[in-house]
PDB file of N, CA and C in Angstrom:
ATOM      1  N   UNK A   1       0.829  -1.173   0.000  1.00  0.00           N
ATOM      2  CA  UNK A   1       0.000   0.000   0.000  1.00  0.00           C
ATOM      3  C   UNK A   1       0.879   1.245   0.000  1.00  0.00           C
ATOM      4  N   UNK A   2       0.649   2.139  -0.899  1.00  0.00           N
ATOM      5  CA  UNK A   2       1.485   3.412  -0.795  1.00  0.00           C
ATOM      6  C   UNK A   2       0.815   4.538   0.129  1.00  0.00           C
ATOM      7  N   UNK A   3       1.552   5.749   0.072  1.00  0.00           N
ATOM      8  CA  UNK A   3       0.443   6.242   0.665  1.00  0.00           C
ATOM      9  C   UNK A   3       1.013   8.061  -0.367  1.00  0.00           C
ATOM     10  N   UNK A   4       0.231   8.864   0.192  1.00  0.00           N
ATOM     11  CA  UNK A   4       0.642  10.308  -0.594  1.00  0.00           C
ATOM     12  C   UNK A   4       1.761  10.428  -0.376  1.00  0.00           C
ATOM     13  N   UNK A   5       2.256  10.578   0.962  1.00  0.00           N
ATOM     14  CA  UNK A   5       3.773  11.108   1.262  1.00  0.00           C
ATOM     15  C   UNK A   5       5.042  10.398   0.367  1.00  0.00           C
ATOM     16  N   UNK A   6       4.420   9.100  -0.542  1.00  0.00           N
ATOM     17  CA  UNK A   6       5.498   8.037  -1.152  1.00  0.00           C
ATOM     18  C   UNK A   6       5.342   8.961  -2.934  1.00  0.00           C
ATOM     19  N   UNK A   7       4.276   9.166  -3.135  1.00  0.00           N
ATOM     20  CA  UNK A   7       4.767  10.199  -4.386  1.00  0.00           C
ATOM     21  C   UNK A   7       4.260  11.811  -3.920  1.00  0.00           C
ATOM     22  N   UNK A   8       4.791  12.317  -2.970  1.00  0.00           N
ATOM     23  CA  UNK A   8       4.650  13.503  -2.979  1.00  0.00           C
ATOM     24  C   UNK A   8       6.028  14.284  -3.774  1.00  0.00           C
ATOM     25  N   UNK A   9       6.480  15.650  -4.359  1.00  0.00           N
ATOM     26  CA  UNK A   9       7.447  15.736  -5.049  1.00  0.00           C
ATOM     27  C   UNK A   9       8.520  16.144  -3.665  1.00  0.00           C
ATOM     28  N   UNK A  10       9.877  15.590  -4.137  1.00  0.00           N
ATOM     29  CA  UNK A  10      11.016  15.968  -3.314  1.00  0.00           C
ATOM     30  C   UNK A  10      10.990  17.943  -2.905  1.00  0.00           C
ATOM     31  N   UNK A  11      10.547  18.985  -4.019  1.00  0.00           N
ATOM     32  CA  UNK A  11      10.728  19.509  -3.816  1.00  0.00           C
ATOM     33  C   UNK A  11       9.747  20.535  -4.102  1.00  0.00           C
ATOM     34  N   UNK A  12       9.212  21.522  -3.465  1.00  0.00           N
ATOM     35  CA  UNK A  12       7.737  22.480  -3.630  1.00  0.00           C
ATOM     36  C   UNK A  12       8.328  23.436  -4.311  1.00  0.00           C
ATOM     37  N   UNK A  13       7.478  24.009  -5.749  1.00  0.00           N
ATOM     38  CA  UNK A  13       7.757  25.232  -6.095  1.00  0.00           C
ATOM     39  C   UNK A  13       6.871  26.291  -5.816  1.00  0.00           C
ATOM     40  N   UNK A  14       7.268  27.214  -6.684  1.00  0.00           N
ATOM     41  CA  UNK A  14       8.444  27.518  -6.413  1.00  0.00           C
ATOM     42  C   UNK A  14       9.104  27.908  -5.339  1.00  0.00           C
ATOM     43  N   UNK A  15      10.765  27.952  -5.725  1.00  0.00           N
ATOM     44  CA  UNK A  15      11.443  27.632  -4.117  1.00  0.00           C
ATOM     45  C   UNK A  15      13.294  28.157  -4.946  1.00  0.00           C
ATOM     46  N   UNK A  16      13.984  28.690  -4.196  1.00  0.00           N
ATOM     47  CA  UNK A  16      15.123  29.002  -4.351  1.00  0.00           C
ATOM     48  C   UNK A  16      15.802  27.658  -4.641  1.00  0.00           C
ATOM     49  N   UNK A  17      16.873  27.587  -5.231  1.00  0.00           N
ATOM     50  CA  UNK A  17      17.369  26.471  -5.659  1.00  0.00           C
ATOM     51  C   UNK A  17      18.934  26.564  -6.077  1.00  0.00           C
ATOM     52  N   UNK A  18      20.112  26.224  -5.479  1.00  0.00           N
ATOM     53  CA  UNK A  18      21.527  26.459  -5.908  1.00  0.00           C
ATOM     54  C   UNK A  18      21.850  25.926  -7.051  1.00  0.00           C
ATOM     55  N   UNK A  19      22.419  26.036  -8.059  1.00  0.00           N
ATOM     56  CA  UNK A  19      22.985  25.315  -9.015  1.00  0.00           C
ATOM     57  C   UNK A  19      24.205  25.306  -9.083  1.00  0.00           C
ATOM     58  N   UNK A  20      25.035  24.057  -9.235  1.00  0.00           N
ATOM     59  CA  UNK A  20      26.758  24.514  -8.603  1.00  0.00           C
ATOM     60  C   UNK A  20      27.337  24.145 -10.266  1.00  0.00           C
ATOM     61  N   UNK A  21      28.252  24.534 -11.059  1.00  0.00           N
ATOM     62  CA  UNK A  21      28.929  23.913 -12.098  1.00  0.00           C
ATOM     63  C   UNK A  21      30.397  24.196 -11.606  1.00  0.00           C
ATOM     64  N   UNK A  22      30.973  23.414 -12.481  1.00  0.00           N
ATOM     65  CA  UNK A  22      32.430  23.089 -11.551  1.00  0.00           C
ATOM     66  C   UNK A  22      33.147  23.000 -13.230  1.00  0.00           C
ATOM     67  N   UNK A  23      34.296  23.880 -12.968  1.00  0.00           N
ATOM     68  CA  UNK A  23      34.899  23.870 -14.413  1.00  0.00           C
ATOM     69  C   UNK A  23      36.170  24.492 -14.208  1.00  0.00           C
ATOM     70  N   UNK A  24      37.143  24.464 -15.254  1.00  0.00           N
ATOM     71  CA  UNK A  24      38.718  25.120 -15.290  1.00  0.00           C
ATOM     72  C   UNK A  24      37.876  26.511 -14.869  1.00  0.00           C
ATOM     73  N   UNK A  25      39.168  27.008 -14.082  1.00  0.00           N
ATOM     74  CA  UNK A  25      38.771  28.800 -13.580  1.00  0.00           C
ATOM     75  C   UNK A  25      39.993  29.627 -14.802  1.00  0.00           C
ATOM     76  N   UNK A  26      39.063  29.861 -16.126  1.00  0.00           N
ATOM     77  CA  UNK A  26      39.323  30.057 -17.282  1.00  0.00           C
ATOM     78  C   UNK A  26      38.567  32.226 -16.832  1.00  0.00           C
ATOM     79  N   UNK A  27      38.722  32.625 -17.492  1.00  0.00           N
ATOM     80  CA  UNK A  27      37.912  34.205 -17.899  1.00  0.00           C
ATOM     81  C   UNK A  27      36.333  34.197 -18.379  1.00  0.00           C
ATOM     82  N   UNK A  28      36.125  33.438 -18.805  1.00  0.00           N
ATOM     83  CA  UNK A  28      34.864  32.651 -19.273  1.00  0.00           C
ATOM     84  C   UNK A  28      34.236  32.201 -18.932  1.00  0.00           C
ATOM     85  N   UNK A  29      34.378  30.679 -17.881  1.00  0.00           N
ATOM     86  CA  UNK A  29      33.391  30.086 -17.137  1.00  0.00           C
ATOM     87  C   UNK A  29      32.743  30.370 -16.906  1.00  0.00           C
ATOM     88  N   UNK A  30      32.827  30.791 -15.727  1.00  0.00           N
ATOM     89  CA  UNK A  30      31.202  32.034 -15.143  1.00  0.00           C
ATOM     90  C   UNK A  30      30.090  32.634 -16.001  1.00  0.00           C
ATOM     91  N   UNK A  31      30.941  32.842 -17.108  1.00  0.00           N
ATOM     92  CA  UNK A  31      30.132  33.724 -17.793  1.00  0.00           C
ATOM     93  C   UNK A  31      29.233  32.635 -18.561  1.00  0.00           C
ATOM     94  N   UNK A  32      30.241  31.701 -19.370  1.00  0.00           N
ATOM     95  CA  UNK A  32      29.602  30.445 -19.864  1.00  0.00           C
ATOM     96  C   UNK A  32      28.458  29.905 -18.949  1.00  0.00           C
ATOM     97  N   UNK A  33      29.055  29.412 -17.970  1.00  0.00           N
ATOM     98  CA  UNK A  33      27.715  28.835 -16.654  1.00  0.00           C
ATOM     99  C   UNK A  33      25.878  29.685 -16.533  1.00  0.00           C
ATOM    100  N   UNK A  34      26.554  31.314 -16.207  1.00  0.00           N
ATOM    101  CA  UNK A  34      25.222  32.093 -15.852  1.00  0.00           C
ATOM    102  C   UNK A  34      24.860  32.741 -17.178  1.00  0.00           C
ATOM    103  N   UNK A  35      25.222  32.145 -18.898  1.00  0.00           N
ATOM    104  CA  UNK A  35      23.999  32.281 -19.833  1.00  0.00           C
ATOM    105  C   UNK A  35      23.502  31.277 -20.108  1.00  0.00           C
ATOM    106  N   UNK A  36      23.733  30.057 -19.646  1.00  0.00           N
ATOM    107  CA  UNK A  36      23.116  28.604 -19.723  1.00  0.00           C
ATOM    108  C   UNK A  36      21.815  28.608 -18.563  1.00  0.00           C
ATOM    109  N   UNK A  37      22.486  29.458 -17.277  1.00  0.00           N
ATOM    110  CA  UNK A  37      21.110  29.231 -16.656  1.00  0.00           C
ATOM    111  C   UNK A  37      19.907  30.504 -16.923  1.00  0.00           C
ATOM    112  N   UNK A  38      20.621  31.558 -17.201  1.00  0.00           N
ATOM    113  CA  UNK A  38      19.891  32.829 -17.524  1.00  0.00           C
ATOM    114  C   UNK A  38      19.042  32.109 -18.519  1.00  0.00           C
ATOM    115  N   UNK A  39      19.214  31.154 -19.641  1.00  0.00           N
ATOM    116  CA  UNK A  39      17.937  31.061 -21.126  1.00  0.00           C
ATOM    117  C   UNK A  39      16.448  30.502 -20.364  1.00  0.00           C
ATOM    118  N   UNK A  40      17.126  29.697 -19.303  1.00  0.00           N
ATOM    119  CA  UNK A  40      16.186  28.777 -18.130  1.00  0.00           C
ATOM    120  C   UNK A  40      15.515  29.537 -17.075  1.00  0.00           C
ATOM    121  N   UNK A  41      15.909  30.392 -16.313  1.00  0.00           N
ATOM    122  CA  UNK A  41      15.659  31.272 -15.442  1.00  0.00           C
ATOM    123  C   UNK A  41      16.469  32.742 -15.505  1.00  0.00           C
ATOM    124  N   UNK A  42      15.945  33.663 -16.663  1.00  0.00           N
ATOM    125  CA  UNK A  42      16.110  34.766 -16.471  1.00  0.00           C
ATOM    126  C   UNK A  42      16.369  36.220 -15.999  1.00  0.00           C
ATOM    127  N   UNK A  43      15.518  35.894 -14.625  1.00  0.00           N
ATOM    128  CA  UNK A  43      15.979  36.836 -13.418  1.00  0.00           C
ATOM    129  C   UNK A  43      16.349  36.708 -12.154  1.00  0.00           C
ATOM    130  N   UNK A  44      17.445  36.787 -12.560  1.00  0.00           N
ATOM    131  CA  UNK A  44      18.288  36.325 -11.297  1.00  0.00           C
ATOM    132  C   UNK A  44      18.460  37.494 -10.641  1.00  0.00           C
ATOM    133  N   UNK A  45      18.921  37.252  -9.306  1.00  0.00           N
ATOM    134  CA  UNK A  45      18.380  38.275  -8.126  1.00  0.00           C
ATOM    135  C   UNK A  45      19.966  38.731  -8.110  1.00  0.00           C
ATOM    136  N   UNK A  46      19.793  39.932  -7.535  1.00  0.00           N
ATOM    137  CA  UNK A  46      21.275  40.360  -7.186  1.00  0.00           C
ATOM    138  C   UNK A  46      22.028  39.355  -5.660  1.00  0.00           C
ATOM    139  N   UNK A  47      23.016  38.881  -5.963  1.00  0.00           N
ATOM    140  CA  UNK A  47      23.907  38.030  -5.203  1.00  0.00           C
ATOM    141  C   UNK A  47      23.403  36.603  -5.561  1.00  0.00           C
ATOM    142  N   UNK A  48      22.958  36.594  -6.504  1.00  0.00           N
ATOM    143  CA  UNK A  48      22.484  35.085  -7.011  1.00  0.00           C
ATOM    144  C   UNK A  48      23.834  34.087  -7.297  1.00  0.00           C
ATOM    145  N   UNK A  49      25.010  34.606  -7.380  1.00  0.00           N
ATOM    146  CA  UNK A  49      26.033  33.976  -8.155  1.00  0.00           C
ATOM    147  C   UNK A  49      27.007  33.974  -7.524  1.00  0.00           C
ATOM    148  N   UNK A  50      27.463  32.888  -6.637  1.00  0.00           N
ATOM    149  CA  UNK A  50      29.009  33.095  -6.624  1.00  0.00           C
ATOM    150  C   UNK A  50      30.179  32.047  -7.167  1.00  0.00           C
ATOM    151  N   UNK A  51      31.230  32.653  -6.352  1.00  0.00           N
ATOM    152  CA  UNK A  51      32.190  31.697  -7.112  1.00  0.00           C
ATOM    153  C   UNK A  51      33.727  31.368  -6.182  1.00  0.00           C
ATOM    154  N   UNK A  52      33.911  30.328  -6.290  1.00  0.00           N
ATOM    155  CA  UNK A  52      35.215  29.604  -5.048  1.00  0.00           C
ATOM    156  C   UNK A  52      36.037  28.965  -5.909  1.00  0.00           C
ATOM    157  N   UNK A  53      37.326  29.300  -5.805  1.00  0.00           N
ATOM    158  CA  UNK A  53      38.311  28.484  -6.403  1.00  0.00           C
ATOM    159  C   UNK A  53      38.433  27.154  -6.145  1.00  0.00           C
ATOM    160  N   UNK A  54      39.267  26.425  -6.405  1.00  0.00           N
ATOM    161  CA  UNK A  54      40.008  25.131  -5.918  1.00  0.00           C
ATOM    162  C   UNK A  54      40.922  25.600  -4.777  1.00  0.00           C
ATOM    163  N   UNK A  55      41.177  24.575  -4.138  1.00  0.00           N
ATOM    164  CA  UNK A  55      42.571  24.814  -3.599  1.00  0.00           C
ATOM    165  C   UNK A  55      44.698  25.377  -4.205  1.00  0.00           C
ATOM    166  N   UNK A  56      44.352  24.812  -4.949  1.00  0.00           N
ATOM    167  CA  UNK A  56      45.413  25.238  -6.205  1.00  0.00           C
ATOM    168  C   UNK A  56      44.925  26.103  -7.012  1.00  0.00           C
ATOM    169  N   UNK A  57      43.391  26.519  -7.442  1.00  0.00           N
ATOM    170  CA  UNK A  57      43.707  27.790  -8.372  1.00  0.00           C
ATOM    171  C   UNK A  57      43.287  27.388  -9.509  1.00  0.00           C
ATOM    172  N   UNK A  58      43.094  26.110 -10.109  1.00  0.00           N
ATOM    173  CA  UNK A  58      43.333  25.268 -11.681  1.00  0.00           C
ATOM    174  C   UNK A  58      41.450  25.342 -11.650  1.00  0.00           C
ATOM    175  N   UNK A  59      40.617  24.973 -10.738  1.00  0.00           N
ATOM    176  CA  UNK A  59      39.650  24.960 -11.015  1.00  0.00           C
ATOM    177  C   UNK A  59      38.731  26.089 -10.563  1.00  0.00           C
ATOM    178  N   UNK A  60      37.496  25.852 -10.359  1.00  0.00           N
ATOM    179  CA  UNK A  60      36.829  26.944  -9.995  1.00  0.00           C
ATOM    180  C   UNK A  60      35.224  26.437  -9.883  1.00  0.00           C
ATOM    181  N   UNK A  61      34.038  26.622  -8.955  1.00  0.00           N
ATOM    182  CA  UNK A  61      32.940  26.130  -8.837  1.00  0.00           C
ATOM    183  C   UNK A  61      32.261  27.429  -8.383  1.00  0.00           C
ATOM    184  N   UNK A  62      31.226  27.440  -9.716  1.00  0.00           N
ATOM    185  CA  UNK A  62      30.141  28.599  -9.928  1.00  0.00           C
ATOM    186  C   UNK A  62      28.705  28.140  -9.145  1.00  0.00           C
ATOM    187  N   UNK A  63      28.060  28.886  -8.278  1.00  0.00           N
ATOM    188  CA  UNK A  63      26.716  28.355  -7.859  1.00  0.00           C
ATOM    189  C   UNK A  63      25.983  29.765  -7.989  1.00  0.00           C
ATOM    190  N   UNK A  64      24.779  29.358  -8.969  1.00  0.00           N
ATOM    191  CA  UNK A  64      23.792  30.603  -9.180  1.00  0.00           C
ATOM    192  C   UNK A  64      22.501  30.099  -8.409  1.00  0.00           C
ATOM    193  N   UNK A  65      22.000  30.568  -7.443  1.00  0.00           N
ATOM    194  CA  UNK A  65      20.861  30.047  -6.691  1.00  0.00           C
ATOM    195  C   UNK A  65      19.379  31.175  -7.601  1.00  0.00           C
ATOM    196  N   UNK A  66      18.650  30.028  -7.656  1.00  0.00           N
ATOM    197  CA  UNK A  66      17.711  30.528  -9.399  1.00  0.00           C
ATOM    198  C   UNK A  66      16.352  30.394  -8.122  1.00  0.00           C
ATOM    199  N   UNK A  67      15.315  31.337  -8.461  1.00  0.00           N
ATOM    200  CA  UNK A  67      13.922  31.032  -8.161  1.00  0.00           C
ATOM    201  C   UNK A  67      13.082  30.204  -8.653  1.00  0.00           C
ATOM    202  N   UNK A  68      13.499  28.391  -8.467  1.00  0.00           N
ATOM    203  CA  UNK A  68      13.091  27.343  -9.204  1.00  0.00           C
ATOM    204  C   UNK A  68      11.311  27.178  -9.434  1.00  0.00           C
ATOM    205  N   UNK A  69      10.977  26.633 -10.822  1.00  0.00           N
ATOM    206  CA  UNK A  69       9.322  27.592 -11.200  1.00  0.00           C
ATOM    207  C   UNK A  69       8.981  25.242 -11.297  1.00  0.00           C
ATOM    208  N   UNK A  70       9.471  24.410 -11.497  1.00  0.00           N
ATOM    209  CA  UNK A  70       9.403  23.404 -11.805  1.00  0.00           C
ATOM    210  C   UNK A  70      10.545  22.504 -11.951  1.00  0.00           C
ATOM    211  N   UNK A  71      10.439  21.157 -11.874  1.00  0.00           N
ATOM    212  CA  UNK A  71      11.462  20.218 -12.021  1.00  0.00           C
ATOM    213  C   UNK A  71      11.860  19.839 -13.535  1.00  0.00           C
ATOM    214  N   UNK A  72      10.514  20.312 -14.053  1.00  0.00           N
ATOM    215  CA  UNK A  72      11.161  20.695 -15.699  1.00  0.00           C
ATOM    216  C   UNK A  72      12.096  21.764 -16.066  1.00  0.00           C
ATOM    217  N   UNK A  73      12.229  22.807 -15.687  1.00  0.00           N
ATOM    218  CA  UNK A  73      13.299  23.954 -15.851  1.00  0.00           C
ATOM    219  C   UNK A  73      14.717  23.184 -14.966  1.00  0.00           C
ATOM    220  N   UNK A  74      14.218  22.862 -13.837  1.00  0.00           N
ATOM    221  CA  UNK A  74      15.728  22.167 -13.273  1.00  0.00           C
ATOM    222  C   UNK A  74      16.221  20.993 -14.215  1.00  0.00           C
ATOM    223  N   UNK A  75      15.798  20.164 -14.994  1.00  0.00           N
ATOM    224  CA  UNK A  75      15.811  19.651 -15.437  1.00  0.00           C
ATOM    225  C   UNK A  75      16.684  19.984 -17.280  1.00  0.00           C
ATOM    226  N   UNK A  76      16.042  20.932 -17.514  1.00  0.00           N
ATOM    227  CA  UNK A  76      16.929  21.391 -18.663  1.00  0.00           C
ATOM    228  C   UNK A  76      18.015  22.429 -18.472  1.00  0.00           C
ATOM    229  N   UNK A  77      17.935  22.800 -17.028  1.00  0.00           N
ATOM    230  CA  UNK A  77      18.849  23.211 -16.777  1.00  0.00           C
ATOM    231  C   UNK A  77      20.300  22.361 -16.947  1.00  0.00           C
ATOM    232  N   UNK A  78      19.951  20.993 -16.017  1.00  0.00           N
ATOM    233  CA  UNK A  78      21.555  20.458 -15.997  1.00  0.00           C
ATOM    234  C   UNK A  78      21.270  19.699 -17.213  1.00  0.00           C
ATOM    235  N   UNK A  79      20.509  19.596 -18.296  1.00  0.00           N
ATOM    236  CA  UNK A  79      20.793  19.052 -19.599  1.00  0.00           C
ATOM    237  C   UNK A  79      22.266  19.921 -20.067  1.00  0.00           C
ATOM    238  N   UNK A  80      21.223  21.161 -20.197  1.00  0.00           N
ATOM    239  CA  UNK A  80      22.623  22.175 -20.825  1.00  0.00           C
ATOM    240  C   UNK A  80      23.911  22.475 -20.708  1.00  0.00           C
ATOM    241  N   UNK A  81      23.911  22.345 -18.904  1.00  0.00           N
ATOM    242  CA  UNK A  81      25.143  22.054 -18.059  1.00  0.00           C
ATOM    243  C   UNK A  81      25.549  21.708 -18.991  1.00  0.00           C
ATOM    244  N   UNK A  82      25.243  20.164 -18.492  1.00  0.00           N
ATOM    245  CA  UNK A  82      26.258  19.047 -18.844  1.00  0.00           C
ATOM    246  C   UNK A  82      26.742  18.925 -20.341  1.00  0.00           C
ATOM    247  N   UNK A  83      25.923  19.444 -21.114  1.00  0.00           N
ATOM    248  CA  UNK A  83      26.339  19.254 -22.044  1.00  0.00           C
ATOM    249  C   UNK A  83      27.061  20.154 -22.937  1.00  0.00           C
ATOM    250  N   UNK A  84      28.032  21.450 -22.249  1.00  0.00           N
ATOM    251  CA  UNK A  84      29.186  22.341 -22.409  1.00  0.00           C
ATOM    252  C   UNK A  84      29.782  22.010 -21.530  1.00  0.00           C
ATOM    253  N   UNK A  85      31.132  21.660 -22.589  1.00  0.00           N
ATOM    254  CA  UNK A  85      31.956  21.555 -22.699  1.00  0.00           C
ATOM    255  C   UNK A  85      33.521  21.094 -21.628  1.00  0.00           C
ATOM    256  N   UNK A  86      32.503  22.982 -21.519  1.00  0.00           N
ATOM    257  CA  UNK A  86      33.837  23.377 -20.517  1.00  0.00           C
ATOM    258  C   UNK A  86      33.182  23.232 -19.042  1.00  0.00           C
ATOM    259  N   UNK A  87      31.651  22.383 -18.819  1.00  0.00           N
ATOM    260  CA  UNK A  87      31.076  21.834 -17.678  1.00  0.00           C
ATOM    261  C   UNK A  87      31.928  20.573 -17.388  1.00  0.00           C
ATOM    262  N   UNK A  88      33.099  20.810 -16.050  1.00  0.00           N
ATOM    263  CA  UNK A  88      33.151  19.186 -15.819  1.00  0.00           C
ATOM    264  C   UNK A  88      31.962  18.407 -15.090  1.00  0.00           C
ATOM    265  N   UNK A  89      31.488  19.171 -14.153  1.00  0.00           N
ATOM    266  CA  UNK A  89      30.891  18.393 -13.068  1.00  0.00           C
ATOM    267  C   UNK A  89      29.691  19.803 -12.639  1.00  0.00           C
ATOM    268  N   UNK A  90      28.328  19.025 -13.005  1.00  0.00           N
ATOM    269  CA  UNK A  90      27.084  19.610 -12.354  1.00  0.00           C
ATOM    270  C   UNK A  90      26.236  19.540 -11.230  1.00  0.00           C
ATOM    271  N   UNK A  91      25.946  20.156 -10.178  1.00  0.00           N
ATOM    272  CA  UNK A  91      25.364  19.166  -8.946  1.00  0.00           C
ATOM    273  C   UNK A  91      23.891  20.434  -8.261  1.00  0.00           C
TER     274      UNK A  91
END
């Protein structure tokens, strides 16, 4: 027997939501990262975006926290991620 709470969704929208991409800390990245999520979620709030090196410097991990509208927009979100390039790792 199931009950509601077994398909209720993991997550209520809308609802703030981090998006982290993790890539060489190139001049670009960032910029690459927040027009992939900007086509998906457009208005991003001021301090929506930051950004932390590696420990050495070689990499770099971007997180834009988006006003998530559905699990379909999160959803084509890390399609797009993942699928540039210069995305190693999406979470």
């Amino acid at each position: 027997m199931s009950s509601a709470a077994d398909t209720a969704p993991l997550l209520q929208f809308p609802c703030d939501f981090p998006i982290k991409a993790m890539g060489m800390d190139t001049d670009e990245f960032a910029a690459q990262v927040v027009m992939i999520i900007r086509r998906h979620a457009p208005d991003l709030r001021e301090g929506a975006i930051t950004q932390r090196p590696s420990g050495k410097g070689r990499y770099v991990s971007v997180t834009v926290t988006i006003q998530a509208q559905s699990q379909a927009q999160l959803d084509a979100i890390y399609r797009d991620l993942t699928a540039c390039p210069a995305v190693l790792m999406a979470l």
